[in-house]
N, C-alpha and C. Protein backbone atom coordinates (compact mmCIF):
# COMPACT_ATOMS: atom_id res chain seq x y z
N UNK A 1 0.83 -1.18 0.00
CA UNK A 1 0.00 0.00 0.00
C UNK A 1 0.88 1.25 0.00
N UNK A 2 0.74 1.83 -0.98
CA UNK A 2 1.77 3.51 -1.28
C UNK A 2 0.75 4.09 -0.17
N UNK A 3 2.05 5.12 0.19
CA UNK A 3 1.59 5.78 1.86
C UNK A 3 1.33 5.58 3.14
N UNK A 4 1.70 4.34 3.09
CA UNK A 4 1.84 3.63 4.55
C UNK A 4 2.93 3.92 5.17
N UNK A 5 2.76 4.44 6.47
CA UNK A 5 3.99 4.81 7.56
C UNK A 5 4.26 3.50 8.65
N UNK A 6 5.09 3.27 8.66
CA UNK A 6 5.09 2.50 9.92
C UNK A 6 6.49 2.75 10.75
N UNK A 7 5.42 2.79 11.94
CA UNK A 7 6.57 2.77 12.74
C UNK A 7 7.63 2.11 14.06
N UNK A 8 8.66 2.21 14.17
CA UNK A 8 9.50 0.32 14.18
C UNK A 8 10.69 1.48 15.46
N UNK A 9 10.40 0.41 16.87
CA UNK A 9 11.65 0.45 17.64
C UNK A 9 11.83 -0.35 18.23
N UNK A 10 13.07 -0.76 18.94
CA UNK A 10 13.76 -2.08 19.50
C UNK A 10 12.56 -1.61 20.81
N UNK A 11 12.71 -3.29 21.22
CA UNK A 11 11.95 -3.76 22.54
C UNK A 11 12.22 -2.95 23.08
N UNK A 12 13.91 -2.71 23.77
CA UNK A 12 14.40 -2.10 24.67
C UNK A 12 14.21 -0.59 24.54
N UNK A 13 13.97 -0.03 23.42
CA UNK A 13 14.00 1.61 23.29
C UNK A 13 12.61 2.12 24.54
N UNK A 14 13.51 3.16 25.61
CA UNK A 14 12.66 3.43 26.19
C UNK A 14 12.98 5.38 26.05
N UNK A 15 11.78 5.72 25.22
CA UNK A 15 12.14 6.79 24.66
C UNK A 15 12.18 8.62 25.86
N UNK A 16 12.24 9.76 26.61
CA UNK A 16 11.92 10.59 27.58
C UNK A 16 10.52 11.31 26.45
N UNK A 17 10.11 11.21 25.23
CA UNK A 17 9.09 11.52 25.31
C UNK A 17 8.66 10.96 24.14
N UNK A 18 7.20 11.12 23.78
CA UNK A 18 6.43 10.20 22.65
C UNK A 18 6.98 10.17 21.03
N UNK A 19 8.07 10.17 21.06
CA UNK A 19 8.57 9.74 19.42
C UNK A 19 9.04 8.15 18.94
N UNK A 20 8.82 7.94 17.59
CA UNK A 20 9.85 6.26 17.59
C UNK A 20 10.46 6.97 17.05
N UNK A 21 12.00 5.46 17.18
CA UNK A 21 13.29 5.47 16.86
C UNK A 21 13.26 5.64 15.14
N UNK A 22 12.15 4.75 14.33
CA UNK A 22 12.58 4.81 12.83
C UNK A 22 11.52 4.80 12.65
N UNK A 23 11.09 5.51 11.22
CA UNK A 23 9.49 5.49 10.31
C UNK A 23 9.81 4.70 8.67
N UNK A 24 9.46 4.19 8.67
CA UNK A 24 9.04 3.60 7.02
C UNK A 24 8.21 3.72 6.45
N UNK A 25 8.52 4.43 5.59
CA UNK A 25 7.16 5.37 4.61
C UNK A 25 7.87 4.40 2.91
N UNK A 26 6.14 3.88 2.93
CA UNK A 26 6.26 3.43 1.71
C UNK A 26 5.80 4.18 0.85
N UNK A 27 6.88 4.48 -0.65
CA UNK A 27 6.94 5.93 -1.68
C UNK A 27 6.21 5.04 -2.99
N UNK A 28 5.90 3.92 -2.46
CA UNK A 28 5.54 2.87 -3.82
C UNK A 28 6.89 2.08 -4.50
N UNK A 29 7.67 3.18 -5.42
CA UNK A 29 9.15 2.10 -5.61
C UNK A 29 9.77 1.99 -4.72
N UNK A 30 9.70 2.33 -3.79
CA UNK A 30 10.67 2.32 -2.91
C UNK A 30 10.11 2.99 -1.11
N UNK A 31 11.54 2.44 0.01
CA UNK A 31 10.80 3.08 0.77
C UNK A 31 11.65 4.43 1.55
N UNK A 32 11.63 5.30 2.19
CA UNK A 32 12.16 6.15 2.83
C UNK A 32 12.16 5.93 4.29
N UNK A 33 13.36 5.68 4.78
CA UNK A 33 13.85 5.51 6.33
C UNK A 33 14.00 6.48 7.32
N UNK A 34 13.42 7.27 8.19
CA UNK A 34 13.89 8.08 8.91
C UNK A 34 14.36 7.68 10.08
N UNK A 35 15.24 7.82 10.56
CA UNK A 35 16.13 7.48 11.95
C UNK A 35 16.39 8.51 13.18
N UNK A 36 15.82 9.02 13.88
CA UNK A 36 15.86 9.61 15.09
C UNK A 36 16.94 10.00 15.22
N UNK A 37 17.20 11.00 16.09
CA UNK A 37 18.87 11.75 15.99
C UNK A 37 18.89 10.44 17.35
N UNK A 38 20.43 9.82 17.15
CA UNK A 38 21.20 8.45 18.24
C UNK A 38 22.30 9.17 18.92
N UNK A 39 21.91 9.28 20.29
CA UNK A 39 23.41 9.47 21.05
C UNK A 39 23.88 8.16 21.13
N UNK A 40 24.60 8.65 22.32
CA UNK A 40 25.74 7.14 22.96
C UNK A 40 24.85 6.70 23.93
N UNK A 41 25.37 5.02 24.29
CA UNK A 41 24.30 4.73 25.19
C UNK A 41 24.57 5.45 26.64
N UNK A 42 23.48 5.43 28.24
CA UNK A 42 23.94 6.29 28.60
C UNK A 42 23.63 5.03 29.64
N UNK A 43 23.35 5.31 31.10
CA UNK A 43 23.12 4.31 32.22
C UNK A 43 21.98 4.64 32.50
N UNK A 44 21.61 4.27 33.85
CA UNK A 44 20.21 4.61 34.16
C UNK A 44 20.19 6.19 34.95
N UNK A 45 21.21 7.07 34.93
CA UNK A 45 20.58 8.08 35.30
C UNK A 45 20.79 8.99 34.33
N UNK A 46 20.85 8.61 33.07
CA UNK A 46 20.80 8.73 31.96
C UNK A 46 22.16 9.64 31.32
N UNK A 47 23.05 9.20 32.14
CA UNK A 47 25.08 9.53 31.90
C UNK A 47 25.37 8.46 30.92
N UNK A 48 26.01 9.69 29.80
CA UNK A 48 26.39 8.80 29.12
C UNK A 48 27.81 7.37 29.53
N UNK A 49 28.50 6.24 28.84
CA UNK A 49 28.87 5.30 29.14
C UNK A 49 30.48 5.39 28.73
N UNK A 50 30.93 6.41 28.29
CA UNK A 50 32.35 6.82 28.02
C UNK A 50 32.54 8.32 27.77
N UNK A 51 33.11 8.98 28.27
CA UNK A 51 33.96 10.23 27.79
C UNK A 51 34.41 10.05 26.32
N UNK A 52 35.27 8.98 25.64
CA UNK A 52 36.02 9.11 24.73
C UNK A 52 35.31 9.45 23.38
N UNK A 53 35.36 10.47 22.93
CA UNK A 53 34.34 10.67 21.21
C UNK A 53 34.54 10.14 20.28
N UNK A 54 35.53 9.03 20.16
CA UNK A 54 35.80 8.17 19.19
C UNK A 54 34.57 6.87 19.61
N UNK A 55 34.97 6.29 20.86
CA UNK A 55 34.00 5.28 21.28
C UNK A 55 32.80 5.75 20.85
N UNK A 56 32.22 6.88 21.63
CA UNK A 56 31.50 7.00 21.61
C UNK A 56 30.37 7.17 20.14
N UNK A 57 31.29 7.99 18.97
CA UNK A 57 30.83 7.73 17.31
C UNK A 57 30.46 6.78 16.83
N UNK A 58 31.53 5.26 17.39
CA UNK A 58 31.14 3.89 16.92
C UNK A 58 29.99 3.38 18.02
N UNK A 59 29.48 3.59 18.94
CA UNK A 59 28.42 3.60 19.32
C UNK A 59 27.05 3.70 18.82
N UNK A 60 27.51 5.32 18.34
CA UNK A 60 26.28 5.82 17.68
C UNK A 60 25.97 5.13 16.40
N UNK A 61 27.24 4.56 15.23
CA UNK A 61 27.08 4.39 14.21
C UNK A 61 26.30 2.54 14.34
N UNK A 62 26.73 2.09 15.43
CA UNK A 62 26.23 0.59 15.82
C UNK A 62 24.87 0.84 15.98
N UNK A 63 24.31 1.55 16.39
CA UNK A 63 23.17 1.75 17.00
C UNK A 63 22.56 1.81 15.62
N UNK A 64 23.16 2.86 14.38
CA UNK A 64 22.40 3.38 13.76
C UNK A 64 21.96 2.15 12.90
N UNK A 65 23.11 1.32 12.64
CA UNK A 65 23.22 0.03 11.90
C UNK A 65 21.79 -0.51 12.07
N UNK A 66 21.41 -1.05 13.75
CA UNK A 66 20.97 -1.82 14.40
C UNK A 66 19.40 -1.29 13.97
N UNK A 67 19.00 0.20 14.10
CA UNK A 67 17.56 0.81 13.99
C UNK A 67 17.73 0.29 12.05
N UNK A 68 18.34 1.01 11.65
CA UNK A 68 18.31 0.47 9.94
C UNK A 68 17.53 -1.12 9.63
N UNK A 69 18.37 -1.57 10.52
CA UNK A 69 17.91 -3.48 10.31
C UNK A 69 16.21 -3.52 10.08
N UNK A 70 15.79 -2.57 11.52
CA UNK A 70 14.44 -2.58 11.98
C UNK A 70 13.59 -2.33 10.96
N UNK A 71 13.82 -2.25 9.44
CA UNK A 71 13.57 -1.47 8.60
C UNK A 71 14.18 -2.23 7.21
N UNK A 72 14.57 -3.44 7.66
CA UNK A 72 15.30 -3.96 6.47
C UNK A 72 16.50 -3.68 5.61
N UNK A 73 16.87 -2.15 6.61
CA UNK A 73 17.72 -1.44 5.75
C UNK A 73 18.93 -1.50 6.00
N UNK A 74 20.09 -1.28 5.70
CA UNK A 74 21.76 -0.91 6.19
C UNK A 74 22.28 0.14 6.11
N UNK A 75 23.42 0.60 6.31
CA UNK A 75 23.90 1.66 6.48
C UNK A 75 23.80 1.73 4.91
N UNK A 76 24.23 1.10 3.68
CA UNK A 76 24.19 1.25 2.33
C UNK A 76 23.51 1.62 1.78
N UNK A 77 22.42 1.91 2.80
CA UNK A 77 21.12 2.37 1.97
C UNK A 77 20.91 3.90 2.96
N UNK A 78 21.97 4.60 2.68
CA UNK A 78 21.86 5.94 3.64
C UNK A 78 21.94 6.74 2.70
N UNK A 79 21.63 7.81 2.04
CA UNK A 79 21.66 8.57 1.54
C UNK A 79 21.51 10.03 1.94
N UNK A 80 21.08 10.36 3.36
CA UNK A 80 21.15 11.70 4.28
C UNK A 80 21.93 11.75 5.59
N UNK A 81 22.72 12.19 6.13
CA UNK A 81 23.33 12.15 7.66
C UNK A 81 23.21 13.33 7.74
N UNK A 82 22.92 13.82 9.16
CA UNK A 82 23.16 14.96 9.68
C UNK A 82 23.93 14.68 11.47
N UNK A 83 25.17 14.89 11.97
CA UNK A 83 25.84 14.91 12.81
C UNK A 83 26.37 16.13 13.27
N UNK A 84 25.68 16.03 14.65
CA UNK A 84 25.85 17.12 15.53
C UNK A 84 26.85 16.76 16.93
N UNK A 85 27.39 18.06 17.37
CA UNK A 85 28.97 17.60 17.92
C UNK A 85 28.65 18.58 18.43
N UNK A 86 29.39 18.49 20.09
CA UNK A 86 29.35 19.61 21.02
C UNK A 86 30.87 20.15 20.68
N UNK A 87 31.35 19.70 20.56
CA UNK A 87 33.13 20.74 20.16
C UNK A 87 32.76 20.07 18.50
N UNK A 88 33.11 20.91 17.90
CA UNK A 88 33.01 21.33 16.30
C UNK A 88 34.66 20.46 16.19
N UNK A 89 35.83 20.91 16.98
CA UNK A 89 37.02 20.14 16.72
C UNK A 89 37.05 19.26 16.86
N UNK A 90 36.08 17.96 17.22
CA UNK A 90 36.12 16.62 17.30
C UNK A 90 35.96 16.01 16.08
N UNK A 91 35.74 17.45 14.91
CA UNK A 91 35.40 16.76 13.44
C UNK A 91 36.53 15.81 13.06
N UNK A 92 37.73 15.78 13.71
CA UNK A 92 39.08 15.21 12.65
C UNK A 92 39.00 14.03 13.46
N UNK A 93 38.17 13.47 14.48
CA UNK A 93 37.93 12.32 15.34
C UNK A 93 37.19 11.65 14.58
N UNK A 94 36.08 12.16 14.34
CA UNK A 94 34.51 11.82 14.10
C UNK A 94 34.84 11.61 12.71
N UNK A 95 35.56 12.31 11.67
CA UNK A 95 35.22 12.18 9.48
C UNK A 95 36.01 10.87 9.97
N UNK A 96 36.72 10.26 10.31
CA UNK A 96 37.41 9.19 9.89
C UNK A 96 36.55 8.04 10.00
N UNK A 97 35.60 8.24 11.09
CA UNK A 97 34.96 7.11 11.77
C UNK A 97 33.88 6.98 10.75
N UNK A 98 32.88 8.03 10.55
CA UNK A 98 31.66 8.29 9.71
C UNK A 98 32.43 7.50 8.48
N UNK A 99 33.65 8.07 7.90
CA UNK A 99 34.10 7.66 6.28
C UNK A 99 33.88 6.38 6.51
N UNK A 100 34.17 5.46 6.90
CA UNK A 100 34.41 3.55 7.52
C UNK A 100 32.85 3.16 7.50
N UNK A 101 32.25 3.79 8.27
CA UNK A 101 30.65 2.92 8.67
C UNK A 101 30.17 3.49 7.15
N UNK A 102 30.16 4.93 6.03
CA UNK A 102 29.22 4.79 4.83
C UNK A 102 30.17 5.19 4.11
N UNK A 103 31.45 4.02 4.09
CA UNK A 103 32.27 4.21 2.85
C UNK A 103 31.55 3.20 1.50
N UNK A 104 30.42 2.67 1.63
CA UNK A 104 29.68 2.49 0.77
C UNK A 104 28.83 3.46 -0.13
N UNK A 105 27.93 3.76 0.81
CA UNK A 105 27.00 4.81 0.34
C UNK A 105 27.57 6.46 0.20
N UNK A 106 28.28 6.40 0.98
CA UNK A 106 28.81 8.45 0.69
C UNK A 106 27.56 9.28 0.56
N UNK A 107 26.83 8.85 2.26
CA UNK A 107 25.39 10.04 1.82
C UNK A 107 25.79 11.60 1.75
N UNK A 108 24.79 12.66 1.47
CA UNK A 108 24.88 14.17 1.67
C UNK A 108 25.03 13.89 2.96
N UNK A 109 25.93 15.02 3.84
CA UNK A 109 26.26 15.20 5.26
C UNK A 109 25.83 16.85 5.70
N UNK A 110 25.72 17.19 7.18
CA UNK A 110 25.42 18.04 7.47
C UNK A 110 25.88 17.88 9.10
N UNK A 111 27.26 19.09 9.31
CA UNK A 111 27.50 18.66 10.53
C UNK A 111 27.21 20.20 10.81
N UNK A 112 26.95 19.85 12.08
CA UNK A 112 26.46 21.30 13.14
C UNK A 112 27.01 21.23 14.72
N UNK A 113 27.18 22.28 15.33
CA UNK A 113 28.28 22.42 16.25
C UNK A 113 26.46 22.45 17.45
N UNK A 114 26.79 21.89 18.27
CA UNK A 114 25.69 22.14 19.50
C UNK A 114 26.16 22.46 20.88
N UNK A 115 25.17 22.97 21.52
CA UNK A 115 25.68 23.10 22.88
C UNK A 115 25.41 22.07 24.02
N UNK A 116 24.89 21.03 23.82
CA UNK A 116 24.54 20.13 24.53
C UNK A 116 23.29 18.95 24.12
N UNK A 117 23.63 18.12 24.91
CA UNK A 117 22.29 16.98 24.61
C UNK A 117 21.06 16.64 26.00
N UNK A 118 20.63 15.81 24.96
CA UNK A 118 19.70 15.37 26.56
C UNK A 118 20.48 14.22 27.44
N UNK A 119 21.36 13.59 26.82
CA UNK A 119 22.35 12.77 27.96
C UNK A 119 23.63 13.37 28.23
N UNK A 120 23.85 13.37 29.82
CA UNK A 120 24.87 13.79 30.01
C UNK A 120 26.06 13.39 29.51
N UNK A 121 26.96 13.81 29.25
CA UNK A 121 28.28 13.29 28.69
C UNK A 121 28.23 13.01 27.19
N UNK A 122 27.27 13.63 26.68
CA UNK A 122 27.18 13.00 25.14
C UNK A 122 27.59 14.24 24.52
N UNK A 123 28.74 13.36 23.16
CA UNK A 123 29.65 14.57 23.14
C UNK A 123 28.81 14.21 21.48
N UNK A 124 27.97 13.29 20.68
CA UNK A 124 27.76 13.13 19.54
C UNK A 124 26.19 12.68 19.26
N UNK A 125 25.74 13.75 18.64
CA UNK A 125 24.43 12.65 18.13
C UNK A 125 24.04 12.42 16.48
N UNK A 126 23.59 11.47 15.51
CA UNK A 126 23.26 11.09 14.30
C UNK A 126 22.08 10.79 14.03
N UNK A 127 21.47 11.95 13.16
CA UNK A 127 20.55 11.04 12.39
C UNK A 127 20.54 10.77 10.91
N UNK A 128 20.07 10.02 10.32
CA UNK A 128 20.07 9.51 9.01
C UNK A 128 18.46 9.45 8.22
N UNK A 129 18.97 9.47 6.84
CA UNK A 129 17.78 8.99 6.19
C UNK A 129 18.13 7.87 5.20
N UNK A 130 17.38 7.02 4.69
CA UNK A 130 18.11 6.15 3.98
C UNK A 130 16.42 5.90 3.14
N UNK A 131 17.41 5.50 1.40
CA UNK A 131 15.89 5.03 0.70
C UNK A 131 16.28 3.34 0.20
N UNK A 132 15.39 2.62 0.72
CA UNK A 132 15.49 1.04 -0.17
C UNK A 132 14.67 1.30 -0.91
N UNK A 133 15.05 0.47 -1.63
CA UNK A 133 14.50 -0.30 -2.89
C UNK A 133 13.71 -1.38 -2.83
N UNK A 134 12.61 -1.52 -3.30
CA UNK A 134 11.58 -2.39 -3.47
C UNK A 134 12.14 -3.75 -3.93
């Protein structure tokens, strides 16, 4: 059915307010993935689980992998990123890591400098869009 949304998160996603993790909107040939902006994971008082912004990137990019699946999709099928960074100089940390997880796909990028997240210690967050193919 063209125009059907659905929407798909892990068991475990326990979200601080009413959004899901990914939407699948069927375009007819194809479908369009939206992916929630992903920090790092954090604990239960919702601190993030490392200082280091390298760990912490491959975190985010595992995660992103993992919501994609939910969706049939992979990182190969990314065609939008937008990555936001509380120090803007963590970019020469962060392009190496991003290049590795969509040295397939090479989506459009959009990085933006922020002043903070909703988890403490989170120095990175990603979201993506990705289109499969029917």
């Amino acid at each position: 059915m063209t125009g059907a949304i659905e929407n798909l998160s892990p068991a475990d996603w326990n979200p601080r307010a009413p959004v899901t993790q990914v939407k699948k909107i069927d375009l007819g040939h194809c479908y369009m993935i939206l992916v929630s902006g992903i920090q790092p994971p954090a604990d239960n008082s919702k601190v993030v689980v490392t200082d280091d912004v390298a760990e912490q990137t491959k975190m985010v990019f595992e995660e992103i992998q993992k919501s994609l699946g939910l969706a049939g999709a992979s990182l190969d099928d990314v065609v939008r990123a937008v990555i936001y960074l509380t120090d803007i100089n963590d970019f020469d940390i962060v392009s190496p890591i991003r290049a590795e997880y969509f040295k397939n796909s090479k989506p459009v990028s959009t990085l933006v400098g922020v002043n903070g997240f909703t988890r403490q210690g989170a120095k990175i967050e990603v979201e993506v869009t990705a289109i499969l193919p029917k």
